[in-house]
N, C-alpha and C. Protein backbone atom coordinates (compact mmCIF):
# COMPACT_ATOMS: atom_id res chain seq x y z
N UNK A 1 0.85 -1.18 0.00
CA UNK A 1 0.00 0.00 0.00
C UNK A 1 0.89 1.24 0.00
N UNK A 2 0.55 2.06 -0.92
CA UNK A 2 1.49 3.60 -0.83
C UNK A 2 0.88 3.98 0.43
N UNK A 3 2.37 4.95 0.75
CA UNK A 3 2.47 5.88 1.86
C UNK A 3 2.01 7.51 1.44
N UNK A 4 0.95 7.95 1.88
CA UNK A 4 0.51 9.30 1.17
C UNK A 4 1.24 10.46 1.76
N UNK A 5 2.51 11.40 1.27
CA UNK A 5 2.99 12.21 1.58
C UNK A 5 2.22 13.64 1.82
N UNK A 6 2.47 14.57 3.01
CA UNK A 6 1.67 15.77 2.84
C UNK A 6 2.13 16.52 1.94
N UNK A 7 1.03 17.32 1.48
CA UNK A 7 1.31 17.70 0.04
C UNK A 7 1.75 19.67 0.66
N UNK A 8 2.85 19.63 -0.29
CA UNK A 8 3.48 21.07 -0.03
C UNK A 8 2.60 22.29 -0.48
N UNK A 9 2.76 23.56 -0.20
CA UNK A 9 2.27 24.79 -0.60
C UNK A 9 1.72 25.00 -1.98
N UNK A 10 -0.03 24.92 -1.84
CA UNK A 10 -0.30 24.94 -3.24
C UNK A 10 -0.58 23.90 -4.32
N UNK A 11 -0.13 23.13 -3.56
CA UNK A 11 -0.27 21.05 -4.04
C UNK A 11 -1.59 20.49 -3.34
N UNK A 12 -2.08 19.77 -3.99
CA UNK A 12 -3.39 18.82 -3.70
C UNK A 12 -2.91 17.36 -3.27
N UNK A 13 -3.32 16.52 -2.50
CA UNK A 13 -2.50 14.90 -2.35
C UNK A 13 -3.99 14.79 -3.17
N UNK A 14 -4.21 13.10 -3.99
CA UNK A 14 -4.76 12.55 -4.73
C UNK A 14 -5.72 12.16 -3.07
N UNK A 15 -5.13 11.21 -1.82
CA UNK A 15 -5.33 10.79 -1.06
C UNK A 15 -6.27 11.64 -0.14
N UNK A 16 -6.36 12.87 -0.46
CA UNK A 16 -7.51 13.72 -0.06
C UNK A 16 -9.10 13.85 -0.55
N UNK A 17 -8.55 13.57 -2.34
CA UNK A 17 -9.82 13.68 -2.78
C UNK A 17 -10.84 12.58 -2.23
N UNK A 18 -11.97 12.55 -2.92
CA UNK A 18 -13.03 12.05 -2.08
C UNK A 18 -13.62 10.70 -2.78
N UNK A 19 -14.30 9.93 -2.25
CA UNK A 19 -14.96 8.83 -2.86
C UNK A 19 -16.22 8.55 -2.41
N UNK A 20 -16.85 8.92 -3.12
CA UNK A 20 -17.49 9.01 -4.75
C UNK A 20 -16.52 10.34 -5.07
N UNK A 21 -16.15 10.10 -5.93
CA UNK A 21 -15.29 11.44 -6.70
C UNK A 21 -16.23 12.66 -6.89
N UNK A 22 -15.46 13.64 -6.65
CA UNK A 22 -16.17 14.70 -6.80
C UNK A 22 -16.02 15.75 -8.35
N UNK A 23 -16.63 16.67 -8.69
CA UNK A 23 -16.96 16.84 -9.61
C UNK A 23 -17.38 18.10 -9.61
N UNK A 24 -16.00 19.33 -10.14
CA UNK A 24 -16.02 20.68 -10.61
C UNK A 24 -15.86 21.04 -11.16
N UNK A 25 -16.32 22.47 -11.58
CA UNK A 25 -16.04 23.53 -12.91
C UNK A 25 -14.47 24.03 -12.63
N UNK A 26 -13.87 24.11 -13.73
CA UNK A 26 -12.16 24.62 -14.15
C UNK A 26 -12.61 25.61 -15.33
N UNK A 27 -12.13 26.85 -14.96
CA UNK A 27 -12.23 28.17 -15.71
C UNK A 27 -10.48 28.39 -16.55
N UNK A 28 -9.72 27.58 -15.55
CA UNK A 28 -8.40 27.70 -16.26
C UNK A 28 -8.84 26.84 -18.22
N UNK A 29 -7.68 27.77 -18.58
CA UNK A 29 -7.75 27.40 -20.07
C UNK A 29 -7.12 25.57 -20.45
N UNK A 30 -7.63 25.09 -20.85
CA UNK A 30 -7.13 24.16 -20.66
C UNK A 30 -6.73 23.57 -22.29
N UNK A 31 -5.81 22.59 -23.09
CA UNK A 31 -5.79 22.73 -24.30
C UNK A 31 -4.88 21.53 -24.86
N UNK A 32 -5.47 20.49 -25.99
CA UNK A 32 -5.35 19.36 -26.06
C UNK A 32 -4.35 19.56 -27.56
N UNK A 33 -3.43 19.21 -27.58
CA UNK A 33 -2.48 19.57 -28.99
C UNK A 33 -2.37 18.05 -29.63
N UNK A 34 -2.04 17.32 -30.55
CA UNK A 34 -1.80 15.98 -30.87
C UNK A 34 -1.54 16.58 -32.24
N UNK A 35 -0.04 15.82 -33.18
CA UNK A 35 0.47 16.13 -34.16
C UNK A 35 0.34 17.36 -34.16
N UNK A 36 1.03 18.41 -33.75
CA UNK A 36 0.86 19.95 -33.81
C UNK A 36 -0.84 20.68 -34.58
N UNK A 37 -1.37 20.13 -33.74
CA UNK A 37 -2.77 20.32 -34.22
C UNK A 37 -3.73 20.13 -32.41
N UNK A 38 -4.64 21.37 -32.63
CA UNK A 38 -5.22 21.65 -31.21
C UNK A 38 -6.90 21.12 -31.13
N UNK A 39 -6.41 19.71 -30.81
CA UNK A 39 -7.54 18.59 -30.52
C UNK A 39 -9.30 20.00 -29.54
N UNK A 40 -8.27 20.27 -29.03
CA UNK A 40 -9.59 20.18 -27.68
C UNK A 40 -9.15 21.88 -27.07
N UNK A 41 -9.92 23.08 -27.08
CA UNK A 41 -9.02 24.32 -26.16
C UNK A 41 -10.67 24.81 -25.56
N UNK A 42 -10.80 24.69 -24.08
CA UNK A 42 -11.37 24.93 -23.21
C UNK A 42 -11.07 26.13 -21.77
N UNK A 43 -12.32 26.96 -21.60
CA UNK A 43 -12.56 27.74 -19.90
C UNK A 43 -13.28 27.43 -19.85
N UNK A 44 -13.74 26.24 -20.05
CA UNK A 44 -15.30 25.59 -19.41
C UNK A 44 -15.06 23.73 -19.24
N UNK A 45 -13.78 23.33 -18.57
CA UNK A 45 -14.09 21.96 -18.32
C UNK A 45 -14.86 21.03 -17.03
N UNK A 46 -15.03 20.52 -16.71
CA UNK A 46 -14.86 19.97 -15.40
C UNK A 46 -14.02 19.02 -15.25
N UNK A 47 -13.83 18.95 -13.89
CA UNK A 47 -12.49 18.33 -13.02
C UNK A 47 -13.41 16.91 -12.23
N UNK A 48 -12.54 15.76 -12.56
CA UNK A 48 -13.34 14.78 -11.60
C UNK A 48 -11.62 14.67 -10.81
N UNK A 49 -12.44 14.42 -9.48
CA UNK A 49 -11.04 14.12 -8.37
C UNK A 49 -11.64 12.92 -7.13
N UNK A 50 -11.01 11.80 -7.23
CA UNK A 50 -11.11 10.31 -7.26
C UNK A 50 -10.21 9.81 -5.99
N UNK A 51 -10.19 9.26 -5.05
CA UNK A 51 -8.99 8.82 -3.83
C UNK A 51 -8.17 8.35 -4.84
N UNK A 52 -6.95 8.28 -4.42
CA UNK A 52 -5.81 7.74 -5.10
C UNK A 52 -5.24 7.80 -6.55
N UNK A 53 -6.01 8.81 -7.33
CA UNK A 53 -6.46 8.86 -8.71
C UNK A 53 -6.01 10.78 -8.87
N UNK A 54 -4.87 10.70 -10.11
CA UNK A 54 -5.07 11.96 -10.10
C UNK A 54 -6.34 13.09 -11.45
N UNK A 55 -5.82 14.28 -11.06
CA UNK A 55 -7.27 14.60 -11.51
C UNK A 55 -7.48 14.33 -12.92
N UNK A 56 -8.80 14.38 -13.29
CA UNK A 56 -9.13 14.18 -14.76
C UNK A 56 -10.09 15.39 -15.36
N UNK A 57 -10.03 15.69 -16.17
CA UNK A 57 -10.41 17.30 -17.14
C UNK A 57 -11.33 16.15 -18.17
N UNK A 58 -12.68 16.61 -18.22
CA UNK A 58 -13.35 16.45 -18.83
C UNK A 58 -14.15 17.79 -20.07
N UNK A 59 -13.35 18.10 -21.42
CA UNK A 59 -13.98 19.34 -22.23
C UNK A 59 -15.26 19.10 -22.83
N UNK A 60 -16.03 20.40 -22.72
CA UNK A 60 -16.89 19.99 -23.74
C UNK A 60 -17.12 19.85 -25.06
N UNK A 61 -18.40 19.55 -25.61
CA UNK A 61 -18.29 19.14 -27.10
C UNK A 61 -18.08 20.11 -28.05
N UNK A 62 -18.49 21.19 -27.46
CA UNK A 62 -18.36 22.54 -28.23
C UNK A 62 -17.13 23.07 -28.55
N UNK A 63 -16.11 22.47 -27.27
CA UNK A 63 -14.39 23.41 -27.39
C UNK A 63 -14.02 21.75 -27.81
N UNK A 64 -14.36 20.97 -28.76
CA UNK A 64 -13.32 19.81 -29.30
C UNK A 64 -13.43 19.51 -30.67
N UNK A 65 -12.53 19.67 -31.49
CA UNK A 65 -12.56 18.87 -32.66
C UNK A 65 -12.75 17.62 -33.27
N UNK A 66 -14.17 17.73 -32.68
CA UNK A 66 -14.67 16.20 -33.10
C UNK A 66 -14.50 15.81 -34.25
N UNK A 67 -14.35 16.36 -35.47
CA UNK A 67 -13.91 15.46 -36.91
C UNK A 67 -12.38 14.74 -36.27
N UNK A 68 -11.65 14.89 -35.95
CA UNK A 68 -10.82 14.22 -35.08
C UNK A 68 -10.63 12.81 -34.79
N UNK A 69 -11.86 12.50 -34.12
CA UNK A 69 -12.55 11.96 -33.05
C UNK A 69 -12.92 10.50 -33.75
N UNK A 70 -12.73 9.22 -33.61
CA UNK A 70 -13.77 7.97 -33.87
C UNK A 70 -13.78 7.32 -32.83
N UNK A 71 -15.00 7.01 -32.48
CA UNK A 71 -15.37 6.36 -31.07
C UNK A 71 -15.06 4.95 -31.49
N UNK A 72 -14.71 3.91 -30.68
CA UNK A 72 -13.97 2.89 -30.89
C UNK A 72 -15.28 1.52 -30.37
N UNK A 73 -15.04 0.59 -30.04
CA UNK A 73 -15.92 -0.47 -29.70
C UNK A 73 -15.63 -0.98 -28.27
N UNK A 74 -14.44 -0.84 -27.95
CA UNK A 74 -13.86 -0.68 -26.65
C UNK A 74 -14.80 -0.12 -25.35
N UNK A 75 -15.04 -0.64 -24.72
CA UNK A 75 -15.95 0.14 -23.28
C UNK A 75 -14.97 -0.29 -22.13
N UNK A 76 -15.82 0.54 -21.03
CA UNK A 76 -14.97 0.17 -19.73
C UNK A 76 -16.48 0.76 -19.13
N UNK A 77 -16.71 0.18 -17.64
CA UNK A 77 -17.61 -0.27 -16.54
C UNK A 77 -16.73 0.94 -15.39
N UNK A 78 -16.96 2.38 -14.75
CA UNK A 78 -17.14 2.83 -13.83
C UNK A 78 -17.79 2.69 -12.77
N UNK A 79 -17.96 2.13 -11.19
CA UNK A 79 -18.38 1.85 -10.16
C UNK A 79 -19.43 3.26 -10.03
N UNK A 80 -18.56 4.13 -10.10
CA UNK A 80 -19.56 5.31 -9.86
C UNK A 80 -20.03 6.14 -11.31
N UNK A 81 -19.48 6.65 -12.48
CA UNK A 81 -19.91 7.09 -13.32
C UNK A 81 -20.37 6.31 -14.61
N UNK A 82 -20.32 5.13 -14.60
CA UNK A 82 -21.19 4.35 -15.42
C UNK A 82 -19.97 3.90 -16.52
N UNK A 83 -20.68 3.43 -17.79
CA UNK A 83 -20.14 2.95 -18.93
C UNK A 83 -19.12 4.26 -19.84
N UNK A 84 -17.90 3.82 -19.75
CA UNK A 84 -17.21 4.31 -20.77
C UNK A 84 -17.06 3.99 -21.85
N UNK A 85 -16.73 5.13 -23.26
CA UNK A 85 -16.69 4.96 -24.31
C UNK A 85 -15.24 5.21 -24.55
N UNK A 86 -14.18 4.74 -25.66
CA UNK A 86 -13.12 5.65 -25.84
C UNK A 86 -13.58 6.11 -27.41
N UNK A 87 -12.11 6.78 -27.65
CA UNK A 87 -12.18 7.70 -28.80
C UNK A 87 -10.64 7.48 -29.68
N UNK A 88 -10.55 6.87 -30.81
CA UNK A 88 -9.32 7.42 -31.27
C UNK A 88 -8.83 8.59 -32.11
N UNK A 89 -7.70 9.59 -31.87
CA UNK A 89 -7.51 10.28 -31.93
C UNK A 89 -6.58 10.67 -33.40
N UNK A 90 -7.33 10.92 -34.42
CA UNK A 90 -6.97 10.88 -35.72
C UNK A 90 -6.42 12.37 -36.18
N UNK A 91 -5.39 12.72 -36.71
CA UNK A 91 -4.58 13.47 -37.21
C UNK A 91 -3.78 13.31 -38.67
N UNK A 92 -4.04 13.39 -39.77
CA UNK A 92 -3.33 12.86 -40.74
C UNK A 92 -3.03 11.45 -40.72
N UNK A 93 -2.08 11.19 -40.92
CA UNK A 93 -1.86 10.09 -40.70
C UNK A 93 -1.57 9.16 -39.22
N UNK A 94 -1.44 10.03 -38.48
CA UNK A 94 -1.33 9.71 -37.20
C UNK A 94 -2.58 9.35 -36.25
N UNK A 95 -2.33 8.40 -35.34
CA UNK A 95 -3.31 8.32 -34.25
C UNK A 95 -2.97 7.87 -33.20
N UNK A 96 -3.54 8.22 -32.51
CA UNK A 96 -3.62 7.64 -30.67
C UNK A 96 -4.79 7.04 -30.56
N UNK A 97 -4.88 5.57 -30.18
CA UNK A 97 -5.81 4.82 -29.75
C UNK A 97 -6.50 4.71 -28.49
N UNK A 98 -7.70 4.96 -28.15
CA UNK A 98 -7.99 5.37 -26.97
C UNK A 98 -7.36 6.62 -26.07
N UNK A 99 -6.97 7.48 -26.72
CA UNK A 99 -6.60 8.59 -26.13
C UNK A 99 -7.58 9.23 -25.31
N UNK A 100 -8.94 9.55 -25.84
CA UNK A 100 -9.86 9.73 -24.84
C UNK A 100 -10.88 9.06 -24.67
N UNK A 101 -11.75 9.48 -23.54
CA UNK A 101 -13.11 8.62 -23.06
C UNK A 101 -13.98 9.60 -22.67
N UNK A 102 -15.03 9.14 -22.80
CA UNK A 102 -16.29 9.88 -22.69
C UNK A 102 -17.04 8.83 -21.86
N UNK A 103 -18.02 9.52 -21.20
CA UNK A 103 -19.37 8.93 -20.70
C UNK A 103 -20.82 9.13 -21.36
N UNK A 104 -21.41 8.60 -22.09
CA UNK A 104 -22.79 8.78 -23.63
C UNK A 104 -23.78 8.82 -22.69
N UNK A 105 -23.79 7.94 -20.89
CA UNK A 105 -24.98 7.69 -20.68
C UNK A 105 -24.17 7.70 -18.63
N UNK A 106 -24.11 8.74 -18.52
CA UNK A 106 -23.27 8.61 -16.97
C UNK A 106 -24.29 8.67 -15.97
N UNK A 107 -24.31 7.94 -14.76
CA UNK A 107 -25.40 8.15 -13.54
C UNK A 107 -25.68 9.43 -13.77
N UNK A 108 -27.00 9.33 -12.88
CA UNK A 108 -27.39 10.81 -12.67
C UNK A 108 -26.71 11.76 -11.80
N UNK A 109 -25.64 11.33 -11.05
CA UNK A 109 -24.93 11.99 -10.01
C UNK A 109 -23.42 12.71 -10.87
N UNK A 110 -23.66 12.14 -12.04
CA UNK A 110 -22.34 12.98 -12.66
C UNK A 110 -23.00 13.10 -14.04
N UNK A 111 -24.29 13.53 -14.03
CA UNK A 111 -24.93 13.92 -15.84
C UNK A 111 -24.26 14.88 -16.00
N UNK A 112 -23.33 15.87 -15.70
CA UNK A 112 -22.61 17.02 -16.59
C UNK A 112 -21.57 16.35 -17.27
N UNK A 113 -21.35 15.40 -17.11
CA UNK A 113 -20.31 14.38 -17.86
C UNK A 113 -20.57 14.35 -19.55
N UNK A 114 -22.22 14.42 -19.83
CA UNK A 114 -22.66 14.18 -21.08
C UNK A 114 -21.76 14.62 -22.07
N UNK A 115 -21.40 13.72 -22.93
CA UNK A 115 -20.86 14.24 -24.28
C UNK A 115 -19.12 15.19 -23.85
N UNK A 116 -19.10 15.03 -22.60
CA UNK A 116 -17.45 15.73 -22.15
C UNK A 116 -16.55 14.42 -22.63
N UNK A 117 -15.71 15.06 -23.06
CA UNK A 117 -14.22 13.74 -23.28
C UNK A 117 -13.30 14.72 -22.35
N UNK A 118 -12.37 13.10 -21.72
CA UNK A 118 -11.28 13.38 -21.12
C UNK A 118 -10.43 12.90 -22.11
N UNK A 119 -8.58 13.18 -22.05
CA UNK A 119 -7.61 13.12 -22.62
C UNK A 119 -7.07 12.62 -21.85
């Protein structure tokens, strides 16, 4: 089992956040680049923050370049936010496979999730 260090001036420990993860608005700019090309540029994401888990930025659909974007067949099962989708991340010829995930259909305790991808 890790040993959770106190976290210095201005630092968050992971071991603080909460479980059921909690779930806020981030006004900081936030901004997704892949092959010198700007996937995703957001002041409107939310933040999920998880025990032991560091944080995750979820943008919305509006600040992402979804032509980008092919949702894959791949899922994953969340305890608390439901069924994940991923996404591969297409650029010319380049891609990242499962680079992000989305939630299509998340509990009702995290519906601002809708249609947000994380990176």
């Amino acid at each position: 089992m890790p040993t959770p260090k106190e976290p210095g001036p201005g630092q968050e420990s992971v071991w603080d956040y909460p479980r059921p993860p909690a779930l806020e608005p981030v006004e900081k700019q936030i901004r997704v680049v892949f092959s010198d090309t700007t996937i995703a540029d957001t002041t409107d994401a939310l933040r999920v923050l998880e025990t032991s888990h560091p944080p995750v930025y979820y943008l919305p659909p509006e600040d992402i370049a979804t032509a980008h974007l092919e949702q894959e067949r791949r899922t994953t099962m969340c305890e608390f936010k439901g069924r994940a989708v991923y996404h591969t991340v297409t650029v010319g010829n380049r891609s990242a496979q499962s680079a992000g995930w989305s939630y299509p259909n998340p509990v009702d305790r995290y519906a601002e999730l809708v249609e947000h991808v994380a990176f």
